[in-house]
Protein backbone atom coordinates (compact mmCIF):
# COMPACT_ATOMS: atom_id res chain seq x y z
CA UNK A 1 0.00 0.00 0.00
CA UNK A 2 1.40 3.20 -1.10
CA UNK A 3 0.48 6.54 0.90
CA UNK A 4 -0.06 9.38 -1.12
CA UNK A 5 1.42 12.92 -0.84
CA UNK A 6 -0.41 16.26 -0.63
CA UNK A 7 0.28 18.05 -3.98
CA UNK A 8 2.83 20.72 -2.61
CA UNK A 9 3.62 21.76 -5.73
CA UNK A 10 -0.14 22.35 -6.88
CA UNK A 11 -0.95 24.05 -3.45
CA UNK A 12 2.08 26.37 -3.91
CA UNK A 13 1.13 26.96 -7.43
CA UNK A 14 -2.44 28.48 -6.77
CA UNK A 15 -1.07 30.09 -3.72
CA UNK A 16 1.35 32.07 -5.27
CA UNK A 17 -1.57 32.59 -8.09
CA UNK A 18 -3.82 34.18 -5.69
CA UNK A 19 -1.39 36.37 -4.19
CA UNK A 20 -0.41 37.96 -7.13
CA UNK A 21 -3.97 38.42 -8.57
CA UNK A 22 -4.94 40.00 -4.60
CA UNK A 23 -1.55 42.52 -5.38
CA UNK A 24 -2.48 43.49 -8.83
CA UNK A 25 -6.10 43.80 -7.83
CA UNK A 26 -5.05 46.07 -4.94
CA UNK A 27 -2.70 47.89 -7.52
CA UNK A 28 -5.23 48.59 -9.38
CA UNK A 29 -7.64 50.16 -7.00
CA UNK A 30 -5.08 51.42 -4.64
CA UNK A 31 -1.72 52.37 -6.63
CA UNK A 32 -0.28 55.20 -8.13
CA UNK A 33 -2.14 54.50 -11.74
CA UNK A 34 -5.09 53.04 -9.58
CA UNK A 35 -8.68 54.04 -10.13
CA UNK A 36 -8.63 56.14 -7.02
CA UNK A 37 -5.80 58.10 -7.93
CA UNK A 38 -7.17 58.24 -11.62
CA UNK A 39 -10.43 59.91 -9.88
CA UNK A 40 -8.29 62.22 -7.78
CA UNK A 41 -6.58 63.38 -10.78
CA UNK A 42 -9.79 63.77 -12.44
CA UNK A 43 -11.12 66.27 -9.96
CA UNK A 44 -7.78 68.13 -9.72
CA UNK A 45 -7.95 68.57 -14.02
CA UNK A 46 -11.82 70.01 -13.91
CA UNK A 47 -10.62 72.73 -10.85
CA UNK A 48 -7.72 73.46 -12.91
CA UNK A 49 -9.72 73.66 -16.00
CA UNK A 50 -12.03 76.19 -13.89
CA UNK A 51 -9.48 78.01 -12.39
CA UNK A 52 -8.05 78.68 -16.26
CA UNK A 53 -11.50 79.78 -17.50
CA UNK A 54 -11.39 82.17 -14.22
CA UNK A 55 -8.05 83.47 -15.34
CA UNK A 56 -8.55 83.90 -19.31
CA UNK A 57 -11.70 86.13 -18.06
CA UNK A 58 -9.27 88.10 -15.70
CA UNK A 59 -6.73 88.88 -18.62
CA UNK A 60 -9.17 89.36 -21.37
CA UNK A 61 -10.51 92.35 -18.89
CA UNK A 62 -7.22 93.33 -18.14
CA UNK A 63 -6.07 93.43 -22.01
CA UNK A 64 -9.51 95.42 -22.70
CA UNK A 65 -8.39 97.54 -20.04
CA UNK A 66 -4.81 98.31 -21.24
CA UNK A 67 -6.14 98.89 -24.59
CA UNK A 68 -8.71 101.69 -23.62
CA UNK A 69 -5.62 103.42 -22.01
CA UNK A 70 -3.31 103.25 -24.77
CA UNK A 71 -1.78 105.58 -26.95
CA UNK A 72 -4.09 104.63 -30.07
CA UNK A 73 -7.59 104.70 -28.07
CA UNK A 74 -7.89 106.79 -24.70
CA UNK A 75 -11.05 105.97 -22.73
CA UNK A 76 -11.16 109.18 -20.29
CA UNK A 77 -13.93 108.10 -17.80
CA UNK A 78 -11.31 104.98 -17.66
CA UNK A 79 -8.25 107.12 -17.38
CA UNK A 80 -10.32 109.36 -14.57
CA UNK A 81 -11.80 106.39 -12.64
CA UNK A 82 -7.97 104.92 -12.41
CA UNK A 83 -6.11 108.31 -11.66
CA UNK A 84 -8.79 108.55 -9.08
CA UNK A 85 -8.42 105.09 -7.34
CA UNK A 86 -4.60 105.08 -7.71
CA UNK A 87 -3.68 108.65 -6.52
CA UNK A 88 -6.51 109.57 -4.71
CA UNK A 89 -7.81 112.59 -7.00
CA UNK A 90 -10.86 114.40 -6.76
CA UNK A 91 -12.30 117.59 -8.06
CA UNK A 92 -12.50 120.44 -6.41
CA UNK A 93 -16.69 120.73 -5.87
CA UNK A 94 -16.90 117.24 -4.88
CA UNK A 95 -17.76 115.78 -1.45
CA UNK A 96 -15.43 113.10 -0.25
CA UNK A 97 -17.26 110.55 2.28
CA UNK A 98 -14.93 108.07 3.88
């Protein structure tokens, strides 16, 4: 009668099977090109894609600005409102209310 051995080499073979398919699976939720990272990254591009729009508004005022005080086109209610706000003119029959 012969006794028969457990199959180490089969047990060790789907051991070693599973533990790699639980790492990749956690690498693949969990790691640095996992979904959660991916969604992360996701949210991060649509505020920076807001943030852009916010700034492309700011400079297209800022250009319309500079061009209504340049040399070629002088807005003066532009030109008055700024020389007012940055050096603190006034006229003489106005009334000043801080």
């Amino acid at each position: 009668m012969r006794k028969s051995r457990p199959a180490i080499g089969a047990l060790f073979f789907f051991g070693l099977a599973s533990v790699l398919g639980l790492y990749f699976t956690f690498a693949a939720v969990q790691g640095s090109f996992g979904l959660f990272n991916r969604v992360q990254v996701e949210a991060e591009n649509a505020e920076l894609e807001v943030r852009r729009d916010r700034l492309r508004v700011e400079l297209a005022n800022l250009q319309n600005k500079t061009e209504r005080l340049s040399d070629d086109y002088l807005d003066l209610d532009l030109l008055d409102e700024r020389a007012r706000d940055v050096l603190g003119l006034a006229r003489p029959d106005e009334v000043i209310i801080r």
